[in-house]
N, C-alpha and C. Protein backbone atom coordinates (compact mmCIF):
# COMPACT_ATOMS: atom_id res chain seq x y z
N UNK A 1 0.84 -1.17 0.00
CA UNK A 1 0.00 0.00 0.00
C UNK A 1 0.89 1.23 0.00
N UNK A 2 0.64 2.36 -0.70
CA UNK A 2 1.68 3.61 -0.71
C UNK A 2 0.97 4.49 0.25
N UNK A 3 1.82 5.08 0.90
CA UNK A 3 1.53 6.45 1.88
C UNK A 3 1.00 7.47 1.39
N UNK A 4 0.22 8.31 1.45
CA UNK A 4 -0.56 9.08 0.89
C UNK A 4 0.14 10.34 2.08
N UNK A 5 0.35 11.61 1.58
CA UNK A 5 0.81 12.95 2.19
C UNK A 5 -0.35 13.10 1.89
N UNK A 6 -1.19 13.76 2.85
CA UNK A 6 -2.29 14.77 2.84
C UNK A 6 -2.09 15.93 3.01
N UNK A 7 -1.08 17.01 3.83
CA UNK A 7 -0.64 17.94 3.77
C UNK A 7 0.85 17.93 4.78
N UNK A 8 1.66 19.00 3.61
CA UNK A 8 3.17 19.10 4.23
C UNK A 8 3.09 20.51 3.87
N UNK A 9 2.83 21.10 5.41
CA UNK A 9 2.86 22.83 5.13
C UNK A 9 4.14 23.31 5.72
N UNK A 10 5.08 24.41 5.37
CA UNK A 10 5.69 24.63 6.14
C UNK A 10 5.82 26.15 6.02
N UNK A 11 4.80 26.88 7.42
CA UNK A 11 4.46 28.09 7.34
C UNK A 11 4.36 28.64 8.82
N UNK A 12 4.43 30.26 8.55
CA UNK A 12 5.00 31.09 9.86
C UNK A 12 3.61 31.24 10.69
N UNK A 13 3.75 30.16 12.08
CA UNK A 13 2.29 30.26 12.67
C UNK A 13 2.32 31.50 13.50
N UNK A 14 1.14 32.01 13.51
CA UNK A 14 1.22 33.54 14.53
C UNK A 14 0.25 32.84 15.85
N UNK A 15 0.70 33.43 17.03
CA UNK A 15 0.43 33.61 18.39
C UNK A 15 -1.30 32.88 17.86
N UNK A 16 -2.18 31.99 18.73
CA UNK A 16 -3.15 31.92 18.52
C UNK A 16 -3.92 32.18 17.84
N UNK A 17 -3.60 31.88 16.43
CA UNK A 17 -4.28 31.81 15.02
C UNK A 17 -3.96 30.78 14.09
N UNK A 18 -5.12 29.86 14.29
CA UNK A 18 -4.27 28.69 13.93
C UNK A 18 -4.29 29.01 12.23
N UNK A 19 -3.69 27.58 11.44
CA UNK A 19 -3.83 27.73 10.13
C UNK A 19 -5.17 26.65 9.54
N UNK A 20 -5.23 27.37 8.64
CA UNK A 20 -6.83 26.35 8.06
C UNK A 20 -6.15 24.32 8.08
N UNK A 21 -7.70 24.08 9.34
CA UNK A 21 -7.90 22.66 9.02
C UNK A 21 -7.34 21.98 7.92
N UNK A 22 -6.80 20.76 8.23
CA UNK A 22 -7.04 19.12 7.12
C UNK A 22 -8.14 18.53 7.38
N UNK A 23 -8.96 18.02 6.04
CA UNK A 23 -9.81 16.98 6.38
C UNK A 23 -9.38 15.29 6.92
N UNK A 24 -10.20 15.16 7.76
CA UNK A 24 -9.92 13.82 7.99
C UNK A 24 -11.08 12.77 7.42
N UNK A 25 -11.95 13.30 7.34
CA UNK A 25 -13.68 12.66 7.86
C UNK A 25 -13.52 11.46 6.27
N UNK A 26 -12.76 11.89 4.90
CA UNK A 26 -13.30 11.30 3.76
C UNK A 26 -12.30 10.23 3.84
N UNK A 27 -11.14 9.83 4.47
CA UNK A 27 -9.95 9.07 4.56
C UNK A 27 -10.19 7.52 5.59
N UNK A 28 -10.13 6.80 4.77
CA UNK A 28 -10.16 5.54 4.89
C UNK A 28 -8.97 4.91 5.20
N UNK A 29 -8.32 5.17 6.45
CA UNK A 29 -6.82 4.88 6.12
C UNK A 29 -6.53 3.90 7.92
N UNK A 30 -5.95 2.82 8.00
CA UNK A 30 -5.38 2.47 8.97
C UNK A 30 -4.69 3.13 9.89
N UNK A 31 -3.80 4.30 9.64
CA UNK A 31 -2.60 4.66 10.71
C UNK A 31 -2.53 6.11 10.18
N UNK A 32 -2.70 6.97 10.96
CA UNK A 32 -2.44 8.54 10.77
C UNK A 32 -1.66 8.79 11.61
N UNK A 33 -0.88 9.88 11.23
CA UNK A 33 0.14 10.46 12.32
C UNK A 33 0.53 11.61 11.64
N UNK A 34 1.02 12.18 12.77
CA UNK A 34 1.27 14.08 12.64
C UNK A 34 2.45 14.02 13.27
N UNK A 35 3.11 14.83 11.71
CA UNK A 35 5.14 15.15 12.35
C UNK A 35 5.05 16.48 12.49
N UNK A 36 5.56 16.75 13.35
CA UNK A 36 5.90 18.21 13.66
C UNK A 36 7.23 18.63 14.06
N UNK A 37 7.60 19.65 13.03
CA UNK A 37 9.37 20.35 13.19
C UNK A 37 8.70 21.71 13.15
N UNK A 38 9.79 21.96 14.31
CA UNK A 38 10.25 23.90 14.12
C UNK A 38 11.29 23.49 13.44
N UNK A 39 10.93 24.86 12.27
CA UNK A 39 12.08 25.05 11.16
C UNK A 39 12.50 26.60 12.01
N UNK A 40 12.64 27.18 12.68
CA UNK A 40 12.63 28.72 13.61
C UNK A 40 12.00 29.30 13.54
N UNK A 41 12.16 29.63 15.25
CA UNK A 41 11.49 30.13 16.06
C UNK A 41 12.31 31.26 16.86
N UNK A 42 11.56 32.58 17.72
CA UNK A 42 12.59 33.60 18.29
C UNK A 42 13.78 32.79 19.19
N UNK A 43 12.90 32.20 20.20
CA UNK A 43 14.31 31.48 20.91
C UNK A 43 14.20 29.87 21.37
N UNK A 44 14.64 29.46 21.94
CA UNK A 44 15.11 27.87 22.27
C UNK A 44 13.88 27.56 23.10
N UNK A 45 12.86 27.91 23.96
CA UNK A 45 12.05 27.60 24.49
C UNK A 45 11.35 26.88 24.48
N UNK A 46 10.72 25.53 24.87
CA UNK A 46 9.59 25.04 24.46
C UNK A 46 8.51 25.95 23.21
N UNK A 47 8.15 25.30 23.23
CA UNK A 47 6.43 25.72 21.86
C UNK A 47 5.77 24.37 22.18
N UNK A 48 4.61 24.80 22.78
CA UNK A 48 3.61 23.83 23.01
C UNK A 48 2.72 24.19 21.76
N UNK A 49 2.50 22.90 20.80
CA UNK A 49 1.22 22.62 19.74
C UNK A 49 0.23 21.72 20.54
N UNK A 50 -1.14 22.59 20.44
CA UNK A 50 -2.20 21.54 20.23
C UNK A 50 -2.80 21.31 19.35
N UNK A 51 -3.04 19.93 18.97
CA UNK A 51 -4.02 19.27 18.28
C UNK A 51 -5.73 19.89 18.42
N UNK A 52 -6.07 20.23 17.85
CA UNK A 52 -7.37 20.54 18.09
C UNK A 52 -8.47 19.55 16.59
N UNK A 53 -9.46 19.19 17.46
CA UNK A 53 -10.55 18.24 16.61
C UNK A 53 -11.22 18.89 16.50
N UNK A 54 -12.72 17.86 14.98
CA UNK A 54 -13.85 18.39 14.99
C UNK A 54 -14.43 17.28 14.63
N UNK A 55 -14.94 16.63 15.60
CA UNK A 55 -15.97 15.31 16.07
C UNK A 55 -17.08 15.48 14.81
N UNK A 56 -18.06 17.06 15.03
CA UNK A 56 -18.69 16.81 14.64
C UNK A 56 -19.04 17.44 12.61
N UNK A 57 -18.15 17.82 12.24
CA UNK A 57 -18.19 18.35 11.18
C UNK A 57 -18.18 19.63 10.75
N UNK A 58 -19.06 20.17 12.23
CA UNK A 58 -19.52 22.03 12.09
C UNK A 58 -18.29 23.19 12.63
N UNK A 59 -17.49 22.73 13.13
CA UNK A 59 -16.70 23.90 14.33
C UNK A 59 -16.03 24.36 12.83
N UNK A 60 -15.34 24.15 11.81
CA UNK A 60 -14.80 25.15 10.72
C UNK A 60 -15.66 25.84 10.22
N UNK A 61 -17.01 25.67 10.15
CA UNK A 61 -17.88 25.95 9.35
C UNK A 61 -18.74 27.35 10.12
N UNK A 62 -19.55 26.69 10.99
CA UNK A 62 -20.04 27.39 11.52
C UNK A 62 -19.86 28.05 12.97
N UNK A 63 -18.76 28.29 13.52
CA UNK A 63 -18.21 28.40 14.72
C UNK A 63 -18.10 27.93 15.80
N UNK A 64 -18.47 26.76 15.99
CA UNK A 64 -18.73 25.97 16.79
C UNK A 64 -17.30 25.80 17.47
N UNK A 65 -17.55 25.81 19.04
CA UNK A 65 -15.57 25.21 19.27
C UNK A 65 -15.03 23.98 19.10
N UNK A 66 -13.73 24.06 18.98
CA UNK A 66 -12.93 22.68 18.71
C UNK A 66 -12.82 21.96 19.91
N UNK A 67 -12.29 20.71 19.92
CA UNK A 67 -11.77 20.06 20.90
C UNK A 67 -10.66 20.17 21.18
N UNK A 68 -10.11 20.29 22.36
CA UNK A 68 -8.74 19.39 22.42
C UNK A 68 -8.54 18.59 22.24
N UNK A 69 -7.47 18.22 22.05
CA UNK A 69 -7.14 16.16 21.86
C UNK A 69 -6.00 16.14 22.65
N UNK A 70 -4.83 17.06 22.40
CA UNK A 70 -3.60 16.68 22.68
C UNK A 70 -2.25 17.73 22.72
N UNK A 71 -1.73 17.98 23.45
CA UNK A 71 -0.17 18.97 23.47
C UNK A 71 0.77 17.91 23.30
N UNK A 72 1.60 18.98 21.88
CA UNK A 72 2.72 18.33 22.18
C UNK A 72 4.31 19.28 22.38
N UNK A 73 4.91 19.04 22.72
CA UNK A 73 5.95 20.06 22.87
C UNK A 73 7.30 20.00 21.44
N UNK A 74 7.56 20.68 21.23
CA UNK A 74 9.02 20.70 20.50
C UNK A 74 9.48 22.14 20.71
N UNK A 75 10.91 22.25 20.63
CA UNK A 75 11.71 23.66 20.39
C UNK A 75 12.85 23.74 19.21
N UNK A 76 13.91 24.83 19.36
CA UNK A 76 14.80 24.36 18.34
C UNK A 76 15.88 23.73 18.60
N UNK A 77 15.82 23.69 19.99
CA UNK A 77 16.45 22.63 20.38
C UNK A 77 16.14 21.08 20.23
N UNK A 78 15.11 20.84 20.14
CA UNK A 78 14.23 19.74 19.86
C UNK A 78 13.02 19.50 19.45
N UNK A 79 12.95 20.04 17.99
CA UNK A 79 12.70 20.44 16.76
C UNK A 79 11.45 19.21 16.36
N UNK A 80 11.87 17.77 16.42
CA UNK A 80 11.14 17.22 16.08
C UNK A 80 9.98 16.39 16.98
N UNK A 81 8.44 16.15 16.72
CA UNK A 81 8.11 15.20 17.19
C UNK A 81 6.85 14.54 16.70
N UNK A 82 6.22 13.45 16.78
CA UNK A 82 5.28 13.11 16.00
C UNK A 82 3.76 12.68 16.89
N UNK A 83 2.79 12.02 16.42
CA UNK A 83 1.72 11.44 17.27
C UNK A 83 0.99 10.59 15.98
N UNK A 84 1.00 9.53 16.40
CA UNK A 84 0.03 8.23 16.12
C UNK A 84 -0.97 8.24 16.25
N UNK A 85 -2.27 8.75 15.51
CA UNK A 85 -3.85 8.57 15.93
C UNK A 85 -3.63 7.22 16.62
N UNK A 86 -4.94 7.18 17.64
CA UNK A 86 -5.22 5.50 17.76
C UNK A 86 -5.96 4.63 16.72
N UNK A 87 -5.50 3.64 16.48
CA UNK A 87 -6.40 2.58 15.60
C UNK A 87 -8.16 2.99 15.73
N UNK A 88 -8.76 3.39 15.40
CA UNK A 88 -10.36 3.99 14.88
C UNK A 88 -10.62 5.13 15.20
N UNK A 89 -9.41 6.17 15.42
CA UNK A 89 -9.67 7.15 15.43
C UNK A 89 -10.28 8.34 14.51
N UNK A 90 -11.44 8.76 15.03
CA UNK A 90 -12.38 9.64 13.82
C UNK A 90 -12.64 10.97 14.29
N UNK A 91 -12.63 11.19 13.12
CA UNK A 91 -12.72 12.95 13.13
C UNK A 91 -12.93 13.74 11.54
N UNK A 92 -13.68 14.84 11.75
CA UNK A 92 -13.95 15.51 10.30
C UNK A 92 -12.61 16.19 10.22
N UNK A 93 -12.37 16.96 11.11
CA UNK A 93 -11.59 18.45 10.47
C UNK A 93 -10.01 17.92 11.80
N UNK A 94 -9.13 18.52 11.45
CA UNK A 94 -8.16 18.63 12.56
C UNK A 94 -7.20 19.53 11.80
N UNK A 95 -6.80 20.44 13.33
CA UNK A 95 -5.58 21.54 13.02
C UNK A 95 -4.94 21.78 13.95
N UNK A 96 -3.60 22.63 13.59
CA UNK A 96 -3.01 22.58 15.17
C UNK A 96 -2.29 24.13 15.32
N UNK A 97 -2.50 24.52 16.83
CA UNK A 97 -2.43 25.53 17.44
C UNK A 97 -1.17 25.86 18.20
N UNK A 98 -0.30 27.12 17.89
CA UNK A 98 1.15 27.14 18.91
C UNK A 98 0.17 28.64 19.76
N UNK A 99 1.27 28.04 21.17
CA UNK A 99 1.61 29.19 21.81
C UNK A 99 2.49 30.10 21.94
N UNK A 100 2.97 30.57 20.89
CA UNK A 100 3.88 31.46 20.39
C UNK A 100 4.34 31.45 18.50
N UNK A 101 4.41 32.36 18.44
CA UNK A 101 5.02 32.61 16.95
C UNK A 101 6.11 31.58 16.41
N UNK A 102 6.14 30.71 15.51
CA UNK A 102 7.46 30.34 14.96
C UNK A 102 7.14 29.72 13.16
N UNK A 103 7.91 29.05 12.60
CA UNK A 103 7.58 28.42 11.78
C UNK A 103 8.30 27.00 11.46
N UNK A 104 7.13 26.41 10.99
CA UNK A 104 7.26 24.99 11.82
C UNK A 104 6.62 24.51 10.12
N UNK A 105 6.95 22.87 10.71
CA UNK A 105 5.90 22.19 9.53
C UNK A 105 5.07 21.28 10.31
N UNK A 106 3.96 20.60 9.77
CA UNK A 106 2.83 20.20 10.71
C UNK A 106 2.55 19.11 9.22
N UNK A 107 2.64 18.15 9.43
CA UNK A 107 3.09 16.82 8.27
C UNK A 107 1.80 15.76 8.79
N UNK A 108 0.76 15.61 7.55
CA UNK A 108 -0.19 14.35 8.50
C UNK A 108 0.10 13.57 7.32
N UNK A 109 0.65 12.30 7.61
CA UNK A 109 1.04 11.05 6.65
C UNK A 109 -0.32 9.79 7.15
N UNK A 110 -0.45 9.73 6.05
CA UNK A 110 -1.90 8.35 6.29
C UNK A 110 -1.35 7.00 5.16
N UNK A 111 -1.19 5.87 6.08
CA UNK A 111 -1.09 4.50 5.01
C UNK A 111 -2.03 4.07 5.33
């Protein structure tokens, strides 16, 4: 089976604004996972990303809020890190949120 890239962005996130959702909801896929690198950032500090969901289809659409799912940490000191959906994990929309300015890439690979 070949790996399918669904999106490899690599763009300057600002302070609590995330960047537009990936769909998840049409993907038929066994194993998802999200890589995440700071490509730089102002300084060496942690950068906490969250994962944020949309269970139900509406929160991009019509304002509805997201979920949390998950923090993960990286800096430029330690730049890289990834997360494994669980085996039946579902969801329409997912995007992810820093607490601070940097630019990073945010990689969701599905086999």
């Amino acid at each position: 089976m070949l790996a399918t890239p669904v999106a490899n962005t690599c763009s300057t996130v600002q302070f609590n604004s995330p960047p537009a959702p990936t769909c998840l909801h049409s993907l038929q896929v066994p194993v998802q996972v999200l890589h995440l690198r700071v490509e730089d950032a102002p300084d060496a500090s942690p950068i906490t990303v969250t994962i944020e969901v949309d269970f139900t289809g509406v929160s991009g659409h019509v304002g509805e809020p997201w979920n949390r799912y998950l923090n993960l940490t990286v800096s430029t000191t330690d730049p890289y890190t990834f997360h494994a959906f669980p085996a039946g994990f579902s969801a329409h929309w997912v995007r992810v949120r820093t607490d601070k300015a940097a630019v990073m890439t945010a990689y969701f690979h599905y086999t």
